[in-house]
C-alpha atoms as a PDB file:
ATOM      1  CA  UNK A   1      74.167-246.279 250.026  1.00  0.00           C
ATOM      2  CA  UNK A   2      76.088-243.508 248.354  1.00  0.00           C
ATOM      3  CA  UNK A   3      74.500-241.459 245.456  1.00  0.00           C
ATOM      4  CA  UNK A   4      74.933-237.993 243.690  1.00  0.00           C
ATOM      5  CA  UNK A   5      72.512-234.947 244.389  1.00  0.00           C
ATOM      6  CA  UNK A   6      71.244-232.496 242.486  1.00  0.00           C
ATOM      7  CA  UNK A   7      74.843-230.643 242.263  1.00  0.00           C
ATOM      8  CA  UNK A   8      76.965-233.396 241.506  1.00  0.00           C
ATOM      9  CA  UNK A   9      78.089-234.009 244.744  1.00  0.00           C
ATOM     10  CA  UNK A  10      77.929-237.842 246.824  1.00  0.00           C
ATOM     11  CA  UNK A  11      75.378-238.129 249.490  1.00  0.00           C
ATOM     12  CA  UNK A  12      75.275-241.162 251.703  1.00  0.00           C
ATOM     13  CA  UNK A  13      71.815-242.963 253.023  1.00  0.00           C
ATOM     14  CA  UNK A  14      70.489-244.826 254.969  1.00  0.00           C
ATOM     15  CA  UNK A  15      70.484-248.531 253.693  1.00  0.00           C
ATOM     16  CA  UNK A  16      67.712-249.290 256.355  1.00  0.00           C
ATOM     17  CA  UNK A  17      65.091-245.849 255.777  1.00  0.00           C
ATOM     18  CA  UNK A  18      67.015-244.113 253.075  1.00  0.00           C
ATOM     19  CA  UNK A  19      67.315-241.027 255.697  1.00  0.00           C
ATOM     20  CA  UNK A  20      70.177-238.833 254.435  1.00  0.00           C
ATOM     21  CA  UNK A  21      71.163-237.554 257.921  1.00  0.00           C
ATOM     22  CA  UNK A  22      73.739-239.491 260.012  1.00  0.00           C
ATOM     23  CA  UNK A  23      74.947-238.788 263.275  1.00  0.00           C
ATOM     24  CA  UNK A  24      78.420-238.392 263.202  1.00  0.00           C
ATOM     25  CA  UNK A  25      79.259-239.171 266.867  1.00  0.00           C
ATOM     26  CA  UNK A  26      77.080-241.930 267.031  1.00  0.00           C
ATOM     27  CA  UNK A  27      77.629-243.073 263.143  1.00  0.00           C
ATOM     28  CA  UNK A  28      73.662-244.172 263.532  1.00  0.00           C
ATOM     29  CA  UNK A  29      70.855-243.053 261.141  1.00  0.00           C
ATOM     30  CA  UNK A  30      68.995-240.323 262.917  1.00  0.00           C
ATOM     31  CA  UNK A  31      65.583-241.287 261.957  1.00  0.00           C
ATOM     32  CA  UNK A  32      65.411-245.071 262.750  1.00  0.00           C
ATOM     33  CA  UNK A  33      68.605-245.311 264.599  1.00  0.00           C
ATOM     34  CA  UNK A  34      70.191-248.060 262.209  1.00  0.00           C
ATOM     35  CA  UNK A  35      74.440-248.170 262.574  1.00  0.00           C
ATOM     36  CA  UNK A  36      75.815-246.575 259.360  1.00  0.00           C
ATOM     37  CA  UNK A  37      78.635-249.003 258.905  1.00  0.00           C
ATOM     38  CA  UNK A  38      81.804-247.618 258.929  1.00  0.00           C
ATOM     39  CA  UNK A  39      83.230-249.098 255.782  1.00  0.00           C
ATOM     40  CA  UNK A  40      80.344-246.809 254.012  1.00  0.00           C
ATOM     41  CA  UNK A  41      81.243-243.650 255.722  1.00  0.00           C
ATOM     42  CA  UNK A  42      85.093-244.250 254.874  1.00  0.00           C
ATOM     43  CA  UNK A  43      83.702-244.792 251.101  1.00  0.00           C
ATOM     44  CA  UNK A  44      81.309-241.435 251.696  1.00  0.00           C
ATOM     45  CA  UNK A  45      84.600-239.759 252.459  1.00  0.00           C
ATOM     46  CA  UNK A  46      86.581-241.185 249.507  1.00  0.00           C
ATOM     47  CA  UNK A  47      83.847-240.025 247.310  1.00  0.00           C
ATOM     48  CA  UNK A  48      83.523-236.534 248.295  1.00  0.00           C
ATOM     49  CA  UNK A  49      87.430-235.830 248.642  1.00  0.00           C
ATOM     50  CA  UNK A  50      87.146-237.111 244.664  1.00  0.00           C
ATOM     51  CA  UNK A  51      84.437-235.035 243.606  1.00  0.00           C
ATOM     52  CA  UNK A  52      86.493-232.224 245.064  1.00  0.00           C
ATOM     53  CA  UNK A  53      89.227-232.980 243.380  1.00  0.00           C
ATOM     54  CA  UNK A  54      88.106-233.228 240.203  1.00  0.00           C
ATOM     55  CA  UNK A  55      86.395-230.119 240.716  1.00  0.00           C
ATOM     56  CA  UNK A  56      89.055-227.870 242.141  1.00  0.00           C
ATOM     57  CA  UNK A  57      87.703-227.265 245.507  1.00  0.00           C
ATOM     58  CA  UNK A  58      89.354-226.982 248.565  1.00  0.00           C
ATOM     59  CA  UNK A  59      86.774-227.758 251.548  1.00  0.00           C
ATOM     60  CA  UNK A  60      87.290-226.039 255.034  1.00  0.00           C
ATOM     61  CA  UNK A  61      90.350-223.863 253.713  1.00  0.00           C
ATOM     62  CA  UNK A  62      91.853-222.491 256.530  1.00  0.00           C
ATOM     63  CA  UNK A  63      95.268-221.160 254.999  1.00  0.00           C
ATOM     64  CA  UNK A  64      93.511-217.325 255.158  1.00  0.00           C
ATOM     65  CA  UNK A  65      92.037-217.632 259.044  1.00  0.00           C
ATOM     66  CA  UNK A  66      94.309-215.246 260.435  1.00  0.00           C
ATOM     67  CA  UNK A  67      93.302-213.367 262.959  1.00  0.00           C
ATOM     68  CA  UNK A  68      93.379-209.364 262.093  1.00  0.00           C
ATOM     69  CA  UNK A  69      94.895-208.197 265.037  1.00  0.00           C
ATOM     70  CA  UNK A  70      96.511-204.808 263.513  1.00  0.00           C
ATOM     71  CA  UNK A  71      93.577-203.669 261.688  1.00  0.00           C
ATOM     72  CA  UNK A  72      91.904-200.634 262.349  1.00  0.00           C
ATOM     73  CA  UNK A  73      89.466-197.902 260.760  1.00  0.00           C
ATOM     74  CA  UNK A  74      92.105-196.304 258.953  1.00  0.00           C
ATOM     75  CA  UNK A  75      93.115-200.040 256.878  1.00  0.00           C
ATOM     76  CA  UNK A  76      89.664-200.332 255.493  1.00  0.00           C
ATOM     77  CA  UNK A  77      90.104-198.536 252.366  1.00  0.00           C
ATOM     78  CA  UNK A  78      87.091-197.836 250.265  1.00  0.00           C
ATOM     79  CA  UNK A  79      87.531-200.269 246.536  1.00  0.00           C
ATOM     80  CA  UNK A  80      89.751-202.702 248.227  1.00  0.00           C
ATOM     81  CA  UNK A  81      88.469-206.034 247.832  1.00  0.00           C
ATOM     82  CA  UNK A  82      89.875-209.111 250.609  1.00  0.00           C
ATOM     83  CA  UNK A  83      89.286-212.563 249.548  1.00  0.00           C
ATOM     84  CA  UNK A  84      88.449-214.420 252.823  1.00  0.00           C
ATOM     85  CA  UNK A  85      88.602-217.818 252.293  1.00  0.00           C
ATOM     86  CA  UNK A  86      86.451-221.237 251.779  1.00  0.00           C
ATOM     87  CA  UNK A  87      83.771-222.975 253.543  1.00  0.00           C
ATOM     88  CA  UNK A  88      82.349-226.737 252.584  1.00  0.00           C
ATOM     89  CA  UNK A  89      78.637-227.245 253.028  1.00  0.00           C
ATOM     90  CA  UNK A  90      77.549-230.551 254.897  1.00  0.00           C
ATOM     91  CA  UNK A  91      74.569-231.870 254.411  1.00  0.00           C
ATOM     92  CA  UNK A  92      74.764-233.015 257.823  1.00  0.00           C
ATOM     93  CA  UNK A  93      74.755-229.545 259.374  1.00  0.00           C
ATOM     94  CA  UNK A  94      72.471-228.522 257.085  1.00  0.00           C
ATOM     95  CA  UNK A  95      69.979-230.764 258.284  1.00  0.00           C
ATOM     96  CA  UNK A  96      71.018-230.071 262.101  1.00  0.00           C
ATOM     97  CA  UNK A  97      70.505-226.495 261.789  1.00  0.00           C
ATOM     98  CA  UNK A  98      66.982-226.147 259.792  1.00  0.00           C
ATOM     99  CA  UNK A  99      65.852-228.892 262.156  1.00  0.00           C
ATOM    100  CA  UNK A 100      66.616-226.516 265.378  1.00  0.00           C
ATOM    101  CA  UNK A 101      66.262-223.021 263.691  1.00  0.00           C
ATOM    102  CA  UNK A 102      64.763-223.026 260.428  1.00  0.00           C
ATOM    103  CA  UNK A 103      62.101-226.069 260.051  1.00  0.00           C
ATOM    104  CA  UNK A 104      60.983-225.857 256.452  1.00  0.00           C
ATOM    105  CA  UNK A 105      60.974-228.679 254.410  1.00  0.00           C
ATOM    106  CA  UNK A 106      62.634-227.779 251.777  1.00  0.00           C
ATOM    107  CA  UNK A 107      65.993-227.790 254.591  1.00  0.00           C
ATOM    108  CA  UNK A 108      64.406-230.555 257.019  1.00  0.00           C
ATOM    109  CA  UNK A 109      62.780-233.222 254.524  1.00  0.00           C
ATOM    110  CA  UNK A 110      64.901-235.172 251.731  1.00  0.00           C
ATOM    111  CA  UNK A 111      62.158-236.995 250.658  1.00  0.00           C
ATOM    112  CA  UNK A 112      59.665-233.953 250.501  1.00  0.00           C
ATOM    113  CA  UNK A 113      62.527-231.352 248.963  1.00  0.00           C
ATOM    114  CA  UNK A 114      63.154-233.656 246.412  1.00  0.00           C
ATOM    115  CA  UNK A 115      59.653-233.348 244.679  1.00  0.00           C
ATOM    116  CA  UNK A 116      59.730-229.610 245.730  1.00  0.00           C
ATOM    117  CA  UNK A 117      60.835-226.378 243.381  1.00  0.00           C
ATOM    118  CA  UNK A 118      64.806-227.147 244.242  1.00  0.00           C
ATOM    119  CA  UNK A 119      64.911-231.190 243.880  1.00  0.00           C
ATOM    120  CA  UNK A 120      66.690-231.526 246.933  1.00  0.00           C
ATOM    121  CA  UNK A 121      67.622-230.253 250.100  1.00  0.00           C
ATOM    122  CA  UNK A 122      68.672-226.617 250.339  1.00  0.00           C
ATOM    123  CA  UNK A 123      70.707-224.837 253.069  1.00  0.00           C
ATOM    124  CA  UNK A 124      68.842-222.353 254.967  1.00  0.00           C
ATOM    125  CA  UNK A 125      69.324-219.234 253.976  1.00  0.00           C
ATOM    126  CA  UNK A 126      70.348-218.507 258.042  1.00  0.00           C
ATOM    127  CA  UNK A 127      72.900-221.247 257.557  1.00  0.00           C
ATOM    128  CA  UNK A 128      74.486-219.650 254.497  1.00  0.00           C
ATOM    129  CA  UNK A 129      74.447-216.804 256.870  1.00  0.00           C
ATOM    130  CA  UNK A 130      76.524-218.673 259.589  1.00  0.00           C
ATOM    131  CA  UNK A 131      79.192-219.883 257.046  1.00  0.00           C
ATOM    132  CA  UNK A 132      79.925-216.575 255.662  1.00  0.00           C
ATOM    133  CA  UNK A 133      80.094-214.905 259.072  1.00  0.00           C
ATOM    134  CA  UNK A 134      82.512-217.281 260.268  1.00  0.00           C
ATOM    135  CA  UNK A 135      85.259-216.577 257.758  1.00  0.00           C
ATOM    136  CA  UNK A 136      83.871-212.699 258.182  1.00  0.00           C
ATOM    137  CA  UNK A 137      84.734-212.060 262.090  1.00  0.00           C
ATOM    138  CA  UNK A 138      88.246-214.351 261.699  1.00  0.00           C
ATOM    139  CA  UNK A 139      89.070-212.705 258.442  1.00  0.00           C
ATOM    140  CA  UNK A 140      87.707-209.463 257.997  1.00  0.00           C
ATOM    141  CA  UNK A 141      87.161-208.029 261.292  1.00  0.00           C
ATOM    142  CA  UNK A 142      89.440-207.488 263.848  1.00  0.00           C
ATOM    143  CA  UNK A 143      89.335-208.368 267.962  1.00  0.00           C
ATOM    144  CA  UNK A 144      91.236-205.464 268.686  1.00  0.00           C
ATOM    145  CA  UNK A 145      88.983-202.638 266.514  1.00  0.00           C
ATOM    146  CA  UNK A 146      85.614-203.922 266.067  1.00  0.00           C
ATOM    147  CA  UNK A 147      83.105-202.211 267.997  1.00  0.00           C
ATOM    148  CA  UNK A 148      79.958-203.621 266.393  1.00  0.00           C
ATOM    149  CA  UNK A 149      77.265-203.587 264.116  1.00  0.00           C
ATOM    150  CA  UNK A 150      73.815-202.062 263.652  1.00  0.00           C
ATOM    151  CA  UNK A 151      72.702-204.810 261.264  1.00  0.00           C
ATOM    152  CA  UNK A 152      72.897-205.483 257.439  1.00  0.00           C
ATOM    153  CA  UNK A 153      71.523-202.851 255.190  1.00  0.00           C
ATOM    154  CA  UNK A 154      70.533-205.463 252.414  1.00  0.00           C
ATOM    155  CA  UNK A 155      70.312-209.238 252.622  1.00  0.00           C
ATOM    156  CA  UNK A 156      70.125-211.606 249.170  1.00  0.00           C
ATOM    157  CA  UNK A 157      69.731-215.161 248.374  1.00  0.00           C
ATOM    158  CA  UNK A 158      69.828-215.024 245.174  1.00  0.00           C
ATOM    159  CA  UNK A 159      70.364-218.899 244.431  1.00  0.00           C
ATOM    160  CA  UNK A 160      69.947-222.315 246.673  1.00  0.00           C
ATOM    161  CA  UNK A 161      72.916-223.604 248.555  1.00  0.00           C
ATOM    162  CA  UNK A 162      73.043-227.264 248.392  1.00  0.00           C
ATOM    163  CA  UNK A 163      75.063-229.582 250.355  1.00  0.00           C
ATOM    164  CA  UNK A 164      78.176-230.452 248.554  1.00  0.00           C
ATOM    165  CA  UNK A 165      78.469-226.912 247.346  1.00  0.00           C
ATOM    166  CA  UNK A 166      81.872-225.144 248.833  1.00  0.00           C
ATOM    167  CA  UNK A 167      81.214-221.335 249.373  1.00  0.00           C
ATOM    168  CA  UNK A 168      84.042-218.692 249.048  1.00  0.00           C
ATOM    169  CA  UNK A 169      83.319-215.151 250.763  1.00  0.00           C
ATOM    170  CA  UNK A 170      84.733-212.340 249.044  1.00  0.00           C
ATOM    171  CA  UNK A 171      84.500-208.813 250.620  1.00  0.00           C
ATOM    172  CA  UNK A 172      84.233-204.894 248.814  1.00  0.00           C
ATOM    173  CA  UNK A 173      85.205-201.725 251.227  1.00  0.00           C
ATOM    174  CA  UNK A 174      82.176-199.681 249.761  1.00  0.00           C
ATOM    175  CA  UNK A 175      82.300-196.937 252.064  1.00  0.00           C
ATOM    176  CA  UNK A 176      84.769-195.685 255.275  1.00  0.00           C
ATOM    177  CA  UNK A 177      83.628-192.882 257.382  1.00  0.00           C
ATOM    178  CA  UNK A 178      84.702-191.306 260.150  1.00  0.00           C
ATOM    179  CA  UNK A 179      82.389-190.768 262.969  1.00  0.00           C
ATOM    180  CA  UNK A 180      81.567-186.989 263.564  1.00  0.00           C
ATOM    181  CA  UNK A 181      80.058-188.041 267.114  1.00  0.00           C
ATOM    182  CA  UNK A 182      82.819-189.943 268.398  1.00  0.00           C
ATOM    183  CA  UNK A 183      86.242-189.525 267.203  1.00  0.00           C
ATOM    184  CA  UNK A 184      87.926-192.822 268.302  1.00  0.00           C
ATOM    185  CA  UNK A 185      86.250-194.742 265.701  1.00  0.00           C
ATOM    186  CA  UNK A 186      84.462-195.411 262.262  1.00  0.00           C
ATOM    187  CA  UNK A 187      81.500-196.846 260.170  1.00  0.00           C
ATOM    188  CA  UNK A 188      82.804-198.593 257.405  1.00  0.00           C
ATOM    189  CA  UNK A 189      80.016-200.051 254.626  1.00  0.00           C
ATOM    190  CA  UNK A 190      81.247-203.459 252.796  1.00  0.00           C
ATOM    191  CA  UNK A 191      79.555-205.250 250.139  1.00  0.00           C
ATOM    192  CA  UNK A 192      79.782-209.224 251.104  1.00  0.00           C
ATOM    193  CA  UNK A 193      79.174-211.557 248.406  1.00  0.00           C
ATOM    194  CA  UNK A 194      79.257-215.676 248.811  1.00  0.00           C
ATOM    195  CA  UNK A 195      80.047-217.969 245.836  1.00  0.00           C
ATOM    196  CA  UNK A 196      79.275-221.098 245.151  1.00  0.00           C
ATOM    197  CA  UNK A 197      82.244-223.413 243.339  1.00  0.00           C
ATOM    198  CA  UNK A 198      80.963-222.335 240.113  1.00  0.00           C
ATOM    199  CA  UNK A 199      81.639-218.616 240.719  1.00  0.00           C
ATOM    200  CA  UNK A 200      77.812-217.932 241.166  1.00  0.00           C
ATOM    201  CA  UNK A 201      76.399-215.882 243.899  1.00  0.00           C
ATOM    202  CA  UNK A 202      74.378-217.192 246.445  1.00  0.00           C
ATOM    203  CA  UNK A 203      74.049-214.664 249.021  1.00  0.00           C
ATOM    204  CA  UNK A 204      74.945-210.708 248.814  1.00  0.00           C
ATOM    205  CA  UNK A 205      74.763-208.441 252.098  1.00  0.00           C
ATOM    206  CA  UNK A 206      75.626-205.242 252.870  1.00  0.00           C
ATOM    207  CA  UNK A 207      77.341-204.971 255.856  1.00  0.00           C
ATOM    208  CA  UNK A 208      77.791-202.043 258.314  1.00  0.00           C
ATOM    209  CA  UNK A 209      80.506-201.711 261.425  1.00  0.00           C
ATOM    210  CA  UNK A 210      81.685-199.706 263.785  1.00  0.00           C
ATOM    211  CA  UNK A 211      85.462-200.183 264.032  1.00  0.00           C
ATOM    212  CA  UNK A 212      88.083-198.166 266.299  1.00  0.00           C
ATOM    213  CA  UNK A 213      90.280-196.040 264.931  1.00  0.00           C
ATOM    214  CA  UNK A 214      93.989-196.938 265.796  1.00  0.00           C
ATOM    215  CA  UNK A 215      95.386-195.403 268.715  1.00  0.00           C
ATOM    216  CA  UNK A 216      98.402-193.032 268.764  1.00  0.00           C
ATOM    217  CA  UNK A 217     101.600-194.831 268.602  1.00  0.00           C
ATOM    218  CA  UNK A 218      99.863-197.996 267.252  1.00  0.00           C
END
């Protein structure tokens, strides 16, 4: 059966449990194992491609995942903001990844998250996490000058990411200083924020990382 959750957005269950978590190899009901028949996946499908149409959103947008290969220290400068792209949340993976990392159930248990504080299932904030890094190392940072990273100075959720919701990453050079130490590279401080299709944030980090400075005759 397909309905609508919390943010608009279809959701298909089980006819047999009412489980909202499919396999997608197997196209079987992960709690009792009953087939999900293909005929209501295809309509799943049809139904969320519509809801993103009428709503503007491009799901999965790849068009910006270019790798940076040419970018060094001295090409993150401080004010510049880089738009990095778009990310679709599945409810599916949402599901798969509290189960195995984060097992709360307000990420693990439909039945229990909808009578919780959200009304549904939310993303982990972890998973939110893993979305916005993917677009972050393909977009932002480059193979051939970054070094690493200490860790985040800050970390925010300040709203619930819901499956359905499509995420775009958007990225502030805050700060880009040379290192004193070590000459052939830089620490450059960015401001990361993730928005949901309704230009609200969900997450905010501050992000810190060691990039190489370009070589001579680069």
């Amino acid at each position: 059966m397909i309905f609508e959750n919390p943010a608009g957005a279809p959701e298909l269950a089980c006819n047999a449990c009412g489980c909202r978590w499919f396999d997608r190899m197997t196209g079987a009901c992960y709690e009792c194992g009953e087939p999900v028949a293909p005929q209501e996946i295809q309509a799943y499908q049809a139904a969320l491609r519509a809801f993103h149409e009428r709503n503007g959103i491009r799901p999965n947008d790849d068009s910006k995942e270019r790798q940076m290969a040419d970018r060094w220290f001295e090409d993150y400068v401080p004010g510049s903001v880089h738009e990095l792209g778009t990310v679709a949340v599945d409810e599916a993976e949402v599901l798969e990844f509290a189960r195995r990392f984060d097992p709360q159930p307000i990420h693990t248990d439909p039945e229990l998250a909808a009578r919780g504080p959200f009304g549904g299932i939310i993303a982990s904030g972890w998973h939110t996490c893993g979305l916005m890094m993917r677009l972050y190392a393909v977009n932002y940072l480059s193979p051939a000058s970054s070094i690493a990273s200490p860790g985040p100075e800050e970390l925010r959720w300040p709203r619930p990411v819901r499956p359905g919701d499509t995420l775009t990453v958007r990225v502030t050079v805050e700060e880009a200083r040379a290192s004193s130490s070590k000459p052939d590279r830089g620490v450059v401080r960015s401001l990361i924020e993730v928005l949901n299709q309704r230009n609200e944030p969900v997450m905010t980090m501050r992000a810190v990382n060691m990039i190489a400075r370009r070589p001579a005759g680069a």
